[in-house]
Protein backbone atom coordinates (compact mmCIF):
# COMPACT_ATOMS: atom_id res chain seq x y z
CA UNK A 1 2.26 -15.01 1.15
CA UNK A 2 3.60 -12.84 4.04
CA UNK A 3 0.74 -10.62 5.74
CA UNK A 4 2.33 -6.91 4.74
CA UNK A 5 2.32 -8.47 1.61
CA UNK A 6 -1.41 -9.44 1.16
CA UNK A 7 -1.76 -5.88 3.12
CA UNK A 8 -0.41 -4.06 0.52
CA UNK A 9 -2.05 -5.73 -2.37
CA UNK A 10 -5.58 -5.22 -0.68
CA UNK A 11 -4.30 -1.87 0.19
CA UNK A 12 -2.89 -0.84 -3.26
CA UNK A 13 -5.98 -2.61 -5.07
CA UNK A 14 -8.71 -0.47 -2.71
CA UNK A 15 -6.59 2.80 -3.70
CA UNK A 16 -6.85 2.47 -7.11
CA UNK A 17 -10.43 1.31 -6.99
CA UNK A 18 -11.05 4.73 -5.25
CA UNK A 19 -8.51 6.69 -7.63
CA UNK A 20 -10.68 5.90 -10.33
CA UNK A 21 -13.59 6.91 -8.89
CA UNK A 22 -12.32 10.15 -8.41
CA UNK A 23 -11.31 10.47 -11.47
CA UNK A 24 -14.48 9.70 -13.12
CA UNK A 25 -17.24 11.42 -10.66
CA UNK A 26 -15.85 12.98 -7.15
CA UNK A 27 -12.05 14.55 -7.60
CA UNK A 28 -11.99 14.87 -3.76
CA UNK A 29 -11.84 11.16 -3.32
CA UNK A 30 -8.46 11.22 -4.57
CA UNK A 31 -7.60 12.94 -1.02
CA UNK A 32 -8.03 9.22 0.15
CA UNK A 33 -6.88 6.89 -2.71
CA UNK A 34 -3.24 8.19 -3.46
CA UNK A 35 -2.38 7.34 0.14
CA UNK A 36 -3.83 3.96 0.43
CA UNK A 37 -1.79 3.17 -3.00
CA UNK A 38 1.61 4.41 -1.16
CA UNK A 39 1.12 2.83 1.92
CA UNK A 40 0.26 -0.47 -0.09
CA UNK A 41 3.45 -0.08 -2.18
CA UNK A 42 5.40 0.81 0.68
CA UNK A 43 3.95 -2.13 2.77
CA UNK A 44 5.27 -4.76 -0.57
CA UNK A 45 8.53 -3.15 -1.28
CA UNK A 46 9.83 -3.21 2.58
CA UNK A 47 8.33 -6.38 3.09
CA UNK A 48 11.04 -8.00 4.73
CA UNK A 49 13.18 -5.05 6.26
CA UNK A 50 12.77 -5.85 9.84
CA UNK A 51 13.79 -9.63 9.50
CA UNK A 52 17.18 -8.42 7.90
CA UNK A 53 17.79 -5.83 10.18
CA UNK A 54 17.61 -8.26 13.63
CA UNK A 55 19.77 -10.40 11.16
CA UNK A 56 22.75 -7.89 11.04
CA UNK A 57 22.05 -7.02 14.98
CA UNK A 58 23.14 -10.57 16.26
């Protein structure tokens, strides 16, 4: 696998870990989990962006 994509499965996985910590004993928490999980999505779904954009370029 590509390395955003193992970044955003760690990523994603580590966010949720801490989302549900929050939810069960320390609400602030969630202050850092819902980011990690976005970033970590956002890491998978535009895995490949940059590799199609310098294809269009040349």
């Amino acid at each position: 696998m590509r390395s955003q994509v193992l970044w955003g499965i760690a990523l994603t996985a580590i966010g949720a870990v801490i989302a549900a910590i929050a939810i069960l004993v320390l609400p602030f928490l969630l202050i850092y989990g819902i980011p990690l999980i976005v970033v970590g999505l956002a890491l998978i779904i535009w895995q490949g962006r940059e590799e199609t954009i310098e294809a269009i370029k040349e």
